[in-house]
N, C-alpha and C. Protein backbone atom coordinates (compact mmCIF):
# COMPACT_ATOMS: atom_id res chain seq x y z
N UNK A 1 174.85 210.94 11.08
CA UNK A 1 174.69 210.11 9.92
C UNK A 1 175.92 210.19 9.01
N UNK A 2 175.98 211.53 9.18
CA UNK A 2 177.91 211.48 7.70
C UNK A 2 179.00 210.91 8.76
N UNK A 3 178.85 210.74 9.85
CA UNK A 3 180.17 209.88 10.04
C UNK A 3 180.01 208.22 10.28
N UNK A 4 178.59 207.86 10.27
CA UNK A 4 178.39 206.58 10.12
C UNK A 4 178.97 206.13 8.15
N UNK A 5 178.53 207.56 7.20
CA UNK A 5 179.19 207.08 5.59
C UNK A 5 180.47 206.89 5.71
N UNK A 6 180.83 208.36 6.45
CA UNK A 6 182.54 207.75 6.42
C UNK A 6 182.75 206.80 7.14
N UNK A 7 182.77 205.83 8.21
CA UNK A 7 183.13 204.88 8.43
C UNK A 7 182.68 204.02 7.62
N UNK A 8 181.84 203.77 6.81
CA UNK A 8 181.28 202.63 5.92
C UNK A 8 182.04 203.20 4.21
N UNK A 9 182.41 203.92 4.25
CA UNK A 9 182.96 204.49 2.67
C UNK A 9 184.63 204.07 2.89
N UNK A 10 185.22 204.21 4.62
CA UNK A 10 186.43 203.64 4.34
C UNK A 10 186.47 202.13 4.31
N UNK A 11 185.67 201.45 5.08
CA UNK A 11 185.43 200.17 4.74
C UNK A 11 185.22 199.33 3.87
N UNK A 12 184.42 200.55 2.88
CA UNK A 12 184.66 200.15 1.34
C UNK A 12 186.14 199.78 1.21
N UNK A 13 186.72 200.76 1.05
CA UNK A 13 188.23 201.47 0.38
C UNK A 13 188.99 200.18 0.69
N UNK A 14 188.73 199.72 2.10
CA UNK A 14 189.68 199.18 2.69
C UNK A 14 189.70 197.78 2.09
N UNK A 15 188.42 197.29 1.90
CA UNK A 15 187.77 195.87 1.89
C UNK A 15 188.18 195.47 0.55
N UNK A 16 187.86 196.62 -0.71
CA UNK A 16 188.16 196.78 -1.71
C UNK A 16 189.72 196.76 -2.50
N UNK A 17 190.85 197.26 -1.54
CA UNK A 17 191.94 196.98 -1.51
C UNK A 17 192.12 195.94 -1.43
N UNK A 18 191.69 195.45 -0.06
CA UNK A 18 192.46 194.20 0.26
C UNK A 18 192.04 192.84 -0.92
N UNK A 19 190.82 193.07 -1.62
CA UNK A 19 190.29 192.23 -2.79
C UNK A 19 190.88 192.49 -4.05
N UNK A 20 192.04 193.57 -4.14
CA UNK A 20 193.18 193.75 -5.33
C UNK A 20 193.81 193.13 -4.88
N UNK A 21 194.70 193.34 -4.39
CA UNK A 21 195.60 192.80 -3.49
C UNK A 21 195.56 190.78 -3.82
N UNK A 22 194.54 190.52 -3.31
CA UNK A 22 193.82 189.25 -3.05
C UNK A 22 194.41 188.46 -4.12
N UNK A 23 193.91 189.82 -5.23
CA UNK A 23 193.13 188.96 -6.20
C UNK A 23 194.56 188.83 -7.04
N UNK A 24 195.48 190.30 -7.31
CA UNK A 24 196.67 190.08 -8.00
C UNK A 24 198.22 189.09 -7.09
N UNK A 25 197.62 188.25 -5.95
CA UNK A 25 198.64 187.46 -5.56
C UNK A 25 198.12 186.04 -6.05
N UNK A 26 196.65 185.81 -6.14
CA UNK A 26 196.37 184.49 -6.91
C UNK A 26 196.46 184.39 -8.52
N UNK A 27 196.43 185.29 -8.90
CA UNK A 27 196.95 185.43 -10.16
C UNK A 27 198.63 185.31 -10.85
N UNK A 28 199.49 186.07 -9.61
CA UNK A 28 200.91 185.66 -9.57
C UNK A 28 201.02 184.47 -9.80
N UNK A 29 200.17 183.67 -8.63
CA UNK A 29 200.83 182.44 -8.56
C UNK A 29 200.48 181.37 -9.29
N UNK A 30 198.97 181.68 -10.45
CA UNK A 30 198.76 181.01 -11.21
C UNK A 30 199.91 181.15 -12.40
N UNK A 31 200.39 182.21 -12.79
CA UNK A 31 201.56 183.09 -13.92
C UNK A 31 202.64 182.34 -13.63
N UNK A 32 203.11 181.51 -12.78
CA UNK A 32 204.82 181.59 -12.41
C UNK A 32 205.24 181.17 -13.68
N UNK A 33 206.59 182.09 -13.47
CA UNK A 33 207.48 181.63 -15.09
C UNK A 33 208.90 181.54 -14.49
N UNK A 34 209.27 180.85 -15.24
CA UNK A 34 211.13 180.37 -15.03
C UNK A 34 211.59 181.76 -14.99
N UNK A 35 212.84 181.79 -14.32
CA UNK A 35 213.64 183.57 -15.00
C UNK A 35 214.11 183.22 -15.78
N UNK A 36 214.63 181.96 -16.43
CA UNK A 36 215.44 181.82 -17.98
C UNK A 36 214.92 181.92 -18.77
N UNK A 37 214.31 181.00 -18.75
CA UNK A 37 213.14 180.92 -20.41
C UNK A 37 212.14 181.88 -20.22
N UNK A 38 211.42 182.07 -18.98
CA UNK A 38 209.88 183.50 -19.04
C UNK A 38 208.97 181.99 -19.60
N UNK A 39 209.05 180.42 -19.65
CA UNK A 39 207.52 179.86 -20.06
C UNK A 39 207.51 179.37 -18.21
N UNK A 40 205.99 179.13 -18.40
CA UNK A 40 205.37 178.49 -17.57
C UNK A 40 205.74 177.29 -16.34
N UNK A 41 206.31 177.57 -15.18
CA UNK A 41 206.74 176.62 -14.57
C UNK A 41 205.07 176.21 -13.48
N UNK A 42 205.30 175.23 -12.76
CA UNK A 42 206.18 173.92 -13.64
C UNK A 42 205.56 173.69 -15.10
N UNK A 43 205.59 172.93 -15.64
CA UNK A 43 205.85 172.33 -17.33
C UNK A 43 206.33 171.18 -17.36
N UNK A 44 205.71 170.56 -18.74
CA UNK A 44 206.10 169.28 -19.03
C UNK A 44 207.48 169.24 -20.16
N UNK A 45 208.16 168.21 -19.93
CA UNK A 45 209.28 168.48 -21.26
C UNK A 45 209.28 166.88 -21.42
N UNK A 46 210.47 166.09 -22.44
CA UNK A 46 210.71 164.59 -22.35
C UNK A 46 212.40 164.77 -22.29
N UNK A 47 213.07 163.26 -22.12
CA UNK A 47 214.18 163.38 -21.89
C UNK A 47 214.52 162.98 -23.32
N UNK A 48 215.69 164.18 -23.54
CA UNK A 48 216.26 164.15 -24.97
C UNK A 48 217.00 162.48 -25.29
N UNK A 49 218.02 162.39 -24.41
CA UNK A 49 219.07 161.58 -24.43
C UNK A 49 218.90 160.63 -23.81
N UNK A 50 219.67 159.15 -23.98
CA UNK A 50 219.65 158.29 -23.77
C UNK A 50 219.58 158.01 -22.35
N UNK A 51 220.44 158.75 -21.84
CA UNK A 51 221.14 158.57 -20.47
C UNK A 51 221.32 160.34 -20.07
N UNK A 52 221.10 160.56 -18.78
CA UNK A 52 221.12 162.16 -17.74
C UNK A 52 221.38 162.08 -16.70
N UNK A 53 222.50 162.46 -16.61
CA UNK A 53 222.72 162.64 -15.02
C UNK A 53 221.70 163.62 -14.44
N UNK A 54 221.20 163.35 -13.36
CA UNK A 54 220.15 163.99 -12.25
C UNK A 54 221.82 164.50 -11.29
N UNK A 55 221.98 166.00 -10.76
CA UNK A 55 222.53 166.45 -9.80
C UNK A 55 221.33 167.33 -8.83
N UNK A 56 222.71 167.29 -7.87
CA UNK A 56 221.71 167.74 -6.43
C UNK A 56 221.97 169.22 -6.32
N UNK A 57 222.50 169.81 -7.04
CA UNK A 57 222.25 171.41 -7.48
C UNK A 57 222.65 171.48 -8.78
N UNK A 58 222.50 172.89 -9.66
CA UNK A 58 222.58 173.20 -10.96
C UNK A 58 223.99 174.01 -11.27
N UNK A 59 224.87 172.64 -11.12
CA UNK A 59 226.93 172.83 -11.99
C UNK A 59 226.79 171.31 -12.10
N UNK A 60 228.08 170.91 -13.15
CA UNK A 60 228.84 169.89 -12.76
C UNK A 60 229.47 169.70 -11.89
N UNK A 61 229.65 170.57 -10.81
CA UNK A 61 230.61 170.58 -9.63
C UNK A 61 229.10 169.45 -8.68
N UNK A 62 228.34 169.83 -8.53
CA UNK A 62 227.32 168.63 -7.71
C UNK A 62 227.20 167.37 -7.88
N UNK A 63 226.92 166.60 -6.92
CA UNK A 63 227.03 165.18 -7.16
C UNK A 63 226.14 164.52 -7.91
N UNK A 64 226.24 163.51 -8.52
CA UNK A 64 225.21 162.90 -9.21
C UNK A 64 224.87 162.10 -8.19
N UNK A 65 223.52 162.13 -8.73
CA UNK A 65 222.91 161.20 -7.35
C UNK A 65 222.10 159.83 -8.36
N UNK A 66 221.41 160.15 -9.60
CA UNK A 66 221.28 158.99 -10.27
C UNK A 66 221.28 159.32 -12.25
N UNK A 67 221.23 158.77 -12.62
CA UNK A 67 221.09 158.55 -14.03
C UNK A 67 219.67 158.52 -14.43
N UNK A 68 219.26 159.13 -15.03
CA UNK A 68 217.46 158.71 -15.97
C UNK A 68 218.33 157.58 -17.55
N UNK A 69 217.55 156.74 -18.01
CA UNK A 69 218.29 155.91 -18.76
C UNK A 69 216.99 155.74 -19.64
N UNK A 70 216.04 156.64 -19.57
CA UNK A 70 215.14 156.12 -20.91
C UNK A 70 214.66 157.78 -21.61
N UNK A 71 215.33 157.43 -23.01
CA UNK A 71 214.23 158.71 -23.66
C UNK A 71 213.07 158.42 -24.01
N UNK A 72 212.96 159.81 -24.08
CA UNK A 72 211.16 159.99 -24.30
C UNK A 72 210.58 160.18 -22.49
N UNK A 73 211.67 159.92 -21.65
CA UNK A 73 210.51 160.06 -20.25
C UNK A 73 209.84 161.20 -20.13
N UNK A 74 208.53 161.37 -19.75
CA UNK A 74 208.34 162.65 -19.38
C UNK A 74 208.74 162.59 -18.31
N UNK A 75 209.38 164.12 -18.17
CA UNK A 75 209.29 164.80 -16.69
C UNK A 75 208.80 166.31 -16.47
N UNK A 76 208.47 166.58 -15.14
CA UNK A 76 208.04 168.06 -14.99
C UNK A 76 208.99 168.88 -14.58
N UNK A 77 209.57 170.36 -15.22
CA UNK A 77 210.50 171.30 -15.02
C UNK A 77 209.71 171.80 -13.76
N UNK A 78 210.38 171.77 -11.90
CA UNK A 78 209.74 172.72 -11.36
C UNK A 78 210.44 173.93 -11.38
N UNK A 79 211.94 174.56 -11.29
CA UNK A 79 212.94 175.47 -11.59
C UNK A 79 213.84 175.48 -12.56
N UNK A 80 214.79 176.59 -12.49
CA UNK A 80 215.23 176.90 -13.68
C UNK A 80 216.79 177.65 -13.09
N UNK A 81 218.20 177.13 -13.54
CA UNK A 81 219.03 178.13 -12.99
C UNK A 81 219.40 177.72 -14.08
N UNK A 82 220.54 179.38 -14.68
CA UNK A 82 221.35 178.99 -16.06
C UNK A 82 220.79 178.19 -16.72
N UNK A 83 221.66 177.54 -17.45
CA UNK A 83 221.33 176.22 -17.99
C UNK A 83 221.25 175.07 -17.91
N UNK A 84 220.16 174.70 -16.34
CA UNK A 84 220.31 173.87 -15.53
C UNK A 84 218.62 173.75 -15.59
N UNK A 85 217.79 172.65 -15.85
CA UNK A 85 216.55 172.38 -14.70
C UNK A 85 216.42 172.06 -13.45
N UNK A 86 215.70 171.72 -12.95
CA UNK A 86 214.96 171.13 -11.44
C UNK A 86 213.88 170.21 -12.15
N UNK A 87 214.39 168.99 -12.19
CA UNK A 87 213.11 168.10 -12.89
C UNK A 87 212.52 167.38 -11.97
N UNK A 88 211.38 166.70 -11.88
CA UNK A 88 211.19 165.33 -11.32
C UNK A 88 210.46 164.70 -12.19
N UNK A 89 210.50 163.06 -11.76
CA UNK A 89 209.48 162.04 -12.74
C UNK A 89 207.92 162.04 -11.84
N UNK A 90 207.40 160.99 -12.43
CA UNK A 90 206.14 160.68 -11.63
C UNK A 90 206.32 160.45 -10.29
N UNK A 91 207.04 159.46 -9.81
CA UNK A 91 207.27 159.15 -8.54
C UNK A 91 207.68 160.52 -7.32
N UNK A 92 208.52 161.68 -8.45
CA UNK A 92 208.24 162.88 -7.71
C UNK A 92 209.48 162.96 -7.29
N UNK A 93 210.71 161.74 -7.80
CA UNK A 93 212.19 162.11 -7.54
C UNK A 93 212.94 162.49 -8.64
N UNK A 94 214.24 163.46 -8.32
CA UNK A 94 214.66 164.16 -9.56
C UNK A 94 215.52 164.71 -8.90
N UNK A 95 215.91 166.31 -9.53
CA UNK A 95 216.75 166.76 -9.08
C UNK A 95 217.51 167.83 -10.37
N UNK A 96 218.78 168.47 -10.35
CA UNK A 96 218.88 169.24 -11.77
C UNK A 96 219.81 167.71 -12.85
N UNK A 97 219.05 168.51 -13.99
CA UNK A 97 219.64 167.68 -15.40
C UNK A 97 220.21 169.29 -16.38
N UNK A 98 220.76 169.15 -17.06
CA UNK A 98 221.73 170.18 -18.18
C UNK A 98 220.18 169.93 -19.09
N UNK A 99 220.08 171.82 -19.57
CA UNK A 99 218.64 171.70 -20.45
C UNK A 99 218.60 170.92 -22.04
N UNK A 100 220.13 170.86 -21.99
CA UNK A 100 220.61 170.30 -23.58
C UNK A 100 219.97 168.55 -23.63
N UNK A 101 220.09 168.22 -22.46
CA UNK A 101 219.10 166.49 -22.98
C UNK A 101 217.98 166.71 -22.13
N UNK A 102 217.37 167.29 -22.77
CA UNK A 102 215.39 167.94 -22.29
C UNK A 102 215.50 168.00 -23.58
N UNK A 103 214.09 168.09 -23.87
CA UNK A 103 213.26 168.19 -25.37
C UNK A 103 211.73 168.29 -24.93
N UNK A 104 211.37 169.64 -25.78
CA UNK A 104 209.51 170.40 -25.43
C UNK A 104 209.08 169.54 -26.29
N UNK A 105 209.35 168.14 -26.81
CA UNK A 105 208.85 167.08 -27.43
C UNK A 105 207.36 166.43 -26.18
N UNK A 106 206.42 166.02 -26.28
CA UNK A 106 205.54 166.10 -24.98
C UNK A 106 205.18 164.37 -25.21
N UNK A 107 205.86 163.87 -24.51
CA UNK A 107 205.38 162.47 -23.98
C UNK A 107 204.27 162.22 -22.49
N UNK A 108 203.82 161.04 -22.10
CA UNK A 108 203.45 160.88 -21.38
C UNK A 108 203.60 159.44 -20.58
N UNK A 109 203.61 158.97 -19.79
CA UNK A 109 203.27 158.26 -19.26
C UNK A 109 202.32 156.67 -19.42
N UNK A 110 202.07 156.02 -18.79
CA UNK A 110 200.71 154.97 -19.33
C UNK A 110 200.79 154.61 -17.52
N UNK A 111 199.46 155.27 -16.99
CA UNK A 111 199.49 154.91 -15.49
C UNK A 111 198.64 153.48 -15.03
N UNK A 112 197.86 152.62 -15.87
CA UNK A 112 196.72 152.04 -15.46
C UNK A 112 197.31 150.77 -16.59
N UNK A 113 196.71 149.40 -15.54
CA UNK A 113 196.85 148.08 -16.57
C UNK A 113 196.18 148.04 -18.03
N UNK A 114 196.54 148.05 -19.33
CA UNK A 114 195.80 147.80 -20.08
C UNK A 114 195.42 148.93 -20.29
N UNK A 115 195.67 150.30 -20.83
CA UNK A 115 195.10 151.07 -21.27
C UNK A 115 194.66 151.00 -22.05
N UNK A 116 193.03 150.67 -22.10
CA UNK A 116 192.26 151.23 -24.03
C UNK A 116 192.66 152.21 -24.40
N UNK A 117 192.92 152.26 -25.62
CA UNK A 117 193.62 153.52 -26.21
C UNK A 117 192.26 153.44 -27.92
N UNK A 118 191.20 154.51 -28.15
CA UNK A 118 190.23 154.49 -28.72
C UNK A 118 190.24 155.02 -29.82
N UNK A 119 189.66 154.91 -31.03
CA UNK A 119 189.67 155.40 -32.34
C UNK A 119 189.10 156.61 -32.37
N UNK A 120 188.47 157.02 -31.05
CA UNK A 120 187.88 158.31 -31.06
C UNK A 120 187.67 158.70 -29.65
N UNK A 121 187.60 160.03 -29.22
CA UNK A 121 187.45 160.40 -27.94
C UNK A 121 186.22 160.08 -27.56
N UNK A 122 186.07 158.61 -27.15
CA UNK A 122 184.33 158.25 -26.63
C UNK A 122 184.35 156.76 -26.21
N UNK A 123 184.32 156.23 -24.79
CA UNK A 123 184.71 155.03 -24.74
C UNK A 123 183.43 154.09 -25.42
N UNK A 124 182.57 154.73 -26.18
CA UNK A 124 181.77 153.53 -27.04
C UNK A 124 182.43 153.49 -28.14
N UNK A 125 183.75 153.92 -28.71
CA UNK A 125 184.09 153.88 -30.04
C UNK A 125 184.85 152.43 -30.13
N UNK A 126 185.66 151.98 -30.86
CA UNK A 126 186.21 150.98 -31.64
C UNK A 126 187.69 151.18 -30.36
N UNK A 127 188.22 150.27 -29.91
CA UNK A 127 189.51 149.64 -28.99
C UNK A 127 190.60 149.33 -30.44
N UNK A 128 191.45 150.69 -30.61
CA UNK A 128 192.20 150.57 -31.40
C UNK A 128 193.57 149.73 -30.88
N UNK A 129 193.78 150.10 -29.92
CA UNK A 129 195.19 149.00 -28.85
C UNK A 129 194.66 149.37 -27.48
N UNK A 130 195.66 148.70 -26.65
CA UNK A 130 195.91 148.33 -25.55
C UNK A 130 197.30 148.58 -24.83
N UNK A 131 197.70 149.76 -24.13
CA UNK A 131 198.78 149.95 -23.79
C UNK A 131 198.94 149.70 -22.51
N UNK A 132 200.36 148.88 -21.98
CA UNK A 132 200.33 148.42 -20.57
C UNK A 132 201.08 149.72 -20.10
N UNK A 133 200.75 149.65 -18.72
CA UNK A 133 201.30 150.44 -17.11
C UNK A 133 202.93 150.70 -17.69
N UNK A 134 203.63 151.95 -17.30
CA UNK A 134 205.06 152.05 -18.12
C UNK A 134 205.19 152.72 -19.23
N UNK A 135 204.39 152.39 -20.31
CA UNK A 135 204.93 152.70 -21.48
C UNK A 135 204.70 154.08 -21.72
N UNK A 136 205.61 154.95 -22.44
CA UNK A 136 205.76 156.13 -22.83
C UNK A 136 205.60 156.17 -24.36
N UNK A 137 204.16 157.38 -24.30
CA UNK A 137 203.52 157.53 -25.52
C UNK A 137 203.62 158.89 -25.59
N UNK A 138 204.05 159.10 -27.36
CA UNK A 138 203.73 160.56 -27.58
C UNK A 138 202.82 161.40 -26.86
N UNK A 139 202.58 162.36 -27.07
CA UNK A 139 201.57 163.06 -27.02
C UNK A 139 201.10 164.06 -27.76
N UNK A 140 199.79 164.07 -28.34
CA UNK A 140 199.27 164.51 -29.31
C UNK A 140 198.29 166.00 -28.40
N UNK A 141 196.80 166.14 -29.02
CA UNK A 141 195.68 167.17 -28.89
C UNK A 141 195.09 166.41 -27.67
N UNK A 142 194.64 167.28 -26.53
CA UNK A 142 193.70 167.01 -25.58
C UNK A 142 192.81 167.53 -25.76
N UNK A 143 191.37 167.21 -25.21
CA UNK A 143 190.23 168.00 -24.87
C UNK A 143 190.36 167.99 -23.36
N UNK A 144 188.81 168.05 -22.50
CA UNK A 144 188.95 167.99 -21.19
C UNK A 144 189.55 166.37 -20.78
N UNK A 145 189.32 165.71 -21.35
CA UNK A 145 188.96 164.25 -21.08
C UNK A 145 189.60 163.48 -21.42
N UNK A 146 189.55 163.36 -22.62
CA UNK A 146 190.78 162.59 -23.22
C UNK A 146 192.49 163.47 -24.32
N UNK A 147 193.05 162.51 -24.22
CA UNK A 147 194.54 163.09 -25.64
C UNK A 147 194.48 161.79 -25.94
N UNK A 148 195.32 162.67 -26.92
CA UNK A 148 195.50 161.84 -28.57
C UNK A 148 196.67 161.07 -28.28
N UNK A 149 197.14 159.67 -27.96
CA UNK A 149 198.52 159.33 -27.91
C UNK A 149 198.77 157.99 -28.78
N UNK A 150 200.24 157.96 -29.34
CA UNK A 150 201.16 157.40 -29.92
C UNK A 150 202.15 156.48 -29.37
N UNK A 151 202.31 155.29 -29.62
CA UNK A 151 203.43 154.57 -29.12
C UNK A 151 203.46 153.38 -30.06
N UNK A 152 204.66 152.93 -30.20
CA UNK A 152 204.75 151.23 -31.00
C UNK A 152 203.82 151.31 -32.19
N UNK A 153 203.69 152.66 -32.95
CA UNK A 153 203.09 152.14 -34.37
C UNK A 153 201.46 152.24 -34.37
N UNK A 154 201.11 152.74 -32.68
CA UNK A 154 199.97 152.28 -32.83
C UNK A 154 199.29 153.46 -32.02
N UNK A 155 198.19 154.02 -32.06
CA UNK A 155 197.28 155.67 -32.01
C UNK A 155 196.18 155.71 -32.16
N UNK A 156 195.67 156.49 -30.50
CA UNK A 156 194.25 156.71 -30.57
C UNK A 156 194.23 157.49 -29.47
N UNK A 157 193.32 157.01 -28.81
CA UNK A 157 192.50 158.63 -28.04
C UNK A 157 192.21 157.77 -26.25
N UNK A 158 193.04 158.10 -25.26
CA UNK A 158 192.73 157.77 -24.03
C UNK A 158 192.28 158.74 -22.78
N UNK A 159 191.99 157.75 -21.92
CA UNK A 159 191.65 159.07 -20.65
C UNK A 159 192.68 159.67 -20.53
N UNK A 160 192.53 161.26 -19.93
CA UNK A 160 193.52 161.70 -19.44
C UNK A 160 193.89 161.52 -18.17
N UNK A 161 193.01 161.51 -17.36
CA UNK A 161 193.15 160.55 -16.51
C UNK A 161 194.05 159.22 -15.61
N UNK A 162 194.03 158.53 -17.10
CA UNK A 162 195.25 157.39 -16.75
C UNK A 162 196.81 157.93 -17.19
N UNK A 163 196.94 159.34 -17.37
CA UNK A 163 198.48 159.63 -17.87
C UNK A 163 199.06 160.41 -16.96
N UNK A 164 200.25 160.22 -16.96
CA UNK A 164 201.32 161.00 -16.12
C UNK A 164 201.98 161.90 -17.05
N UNK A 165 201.98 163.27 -17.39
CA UNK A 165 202.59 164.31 -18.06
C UNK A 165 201.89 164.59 -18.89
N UNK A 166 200.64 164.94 -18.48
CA UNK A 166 199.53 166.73 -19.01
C UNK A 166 198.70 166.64 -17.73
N UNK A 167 198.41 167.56 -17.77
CA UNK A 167 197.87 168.09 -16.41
C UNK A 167 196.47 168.19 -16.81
N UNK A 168 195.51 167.61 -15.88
CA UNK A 168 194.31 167.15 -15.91
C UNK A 168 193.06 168.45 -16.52
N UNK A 169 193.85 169.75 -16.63
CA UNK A 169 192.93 170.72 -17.03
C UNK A 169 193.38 171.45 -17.71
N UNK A 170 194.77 170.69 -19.04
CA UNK A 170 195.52 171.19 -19.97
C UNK A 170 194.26 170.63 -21.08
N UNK A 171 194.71 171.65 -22.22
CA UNK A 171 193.73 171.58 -23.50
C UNK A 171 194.78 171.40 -24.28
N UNK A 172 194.89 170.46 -25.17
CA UNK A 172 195.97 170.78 -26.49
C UNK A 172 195.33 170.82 -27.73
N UNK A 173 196.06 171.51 -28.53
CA UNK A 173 195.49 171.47 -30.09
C UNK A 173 196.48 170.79 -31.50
C-alpha cells in the first residue's frame, strides 16, 4: 500500500508542476511588453503626422515601402526596436514607422455603412449621427459593448463591434 502513495504522491508533484509551469507560460503570454517602453504589446496608438514612411526594418538605412498619409489613423504597435515601431493598419499591412509621428492619442476606425452613433450606450436611445465606413473617430470610455466616439463635431456612443482600434474586451474610463 505505501508504494502505491508514493507512486500517487509523485504524480501529484509531477501533475502539479507541470500546472505551474502551464499556468506561468499563459500568463507570459497574456503580459507581453515591448523592451523599450515595458507597455503592453500589441497596443493601439494614432498616427501623429501628416505623412510616415512605413520601412521594412527599424533604421533609415531600410527601404520605404509606402507612406501612411492620414492622421489620426489608428494603428496597432506589434514590436518595438530603439526608436522604431512594427505597426500595422486594419488591413494588417505595415511595417516600422520612427515613434516620433505615433501619438497614445486613441482613435478608431468606422468599420460598417452608416454607423449609428447613440446619445447613450443603448440602441433604444436617441440616433445622435451617422458615421460612414472610413472615418476616423476619437476615442473616448468603453464598457463591454459599446465606446464613446468623436468625429466632425459630432459624439455619442457606438458598438464596439463596428470599430477597428480597441479590442473587443478593452474597458476604458
Amino acid at each position: 500500500m505505501s508504494g502505491f502513495l508514493t507512486v500517487k504522491c509523485r504524480l501529484l508533484v509531477v501533475s502539479s508542476v507541470f500546472l505551474l509551469v502551464l499556468g506561468s507560460l499563459a500568463a507570459s503570454a497574456q503580459e507581453k511588453r515591448g523592451p523599450v517602453t515595458n507597455l503592453p504589446l500589441p497596443r493601439y496608438v494614432s498616427m501623429k503626422a501628416a505623412e510616415g514612411n512605413v520601412r521594412r526594418g527599424p533604421s533609415l538605412t531600410h527601404r520605404i515601402d509606402w507612406v501612411f498619409k492620414r492622421r489620426g489613423m489608428p494603428l496597432q504597435i506589434t514590436a518595438e526596436y530603439g526608436n522604431w515601431r512594427k505597426v500595422q493598419d486594419r488591413d494588417g499591412a505595415g511595417g516600422w514607422v520612427h515613434y516620433a509621428l505615433l501619438s497614445g492619442v486613441r482613435t478608431v476606425l468606422i468599420e460598417s455603412e452608416l454607423l449609428p452613433v447613440y446619445t447613450s450606450p443603448d440602441s433604444n436611445s436617441q440616433i445622435a449621427a451617422q458615421f460612414e465606413s472610413g472615418v476616423v473617430a476619437r476615442l473616448g470610455s468603453c464598457n463591454v459593448d459599446w465606446c464613446h466616439i468623436s468625429a466632425g463635431g459630432y459624439r455619442g456612443w457606438a458598438r464596439k463591434s463596428n470599430l477597428w482600434g480597441v479590442d473587443i474586451s478593452e474597458i476604458r474610463e
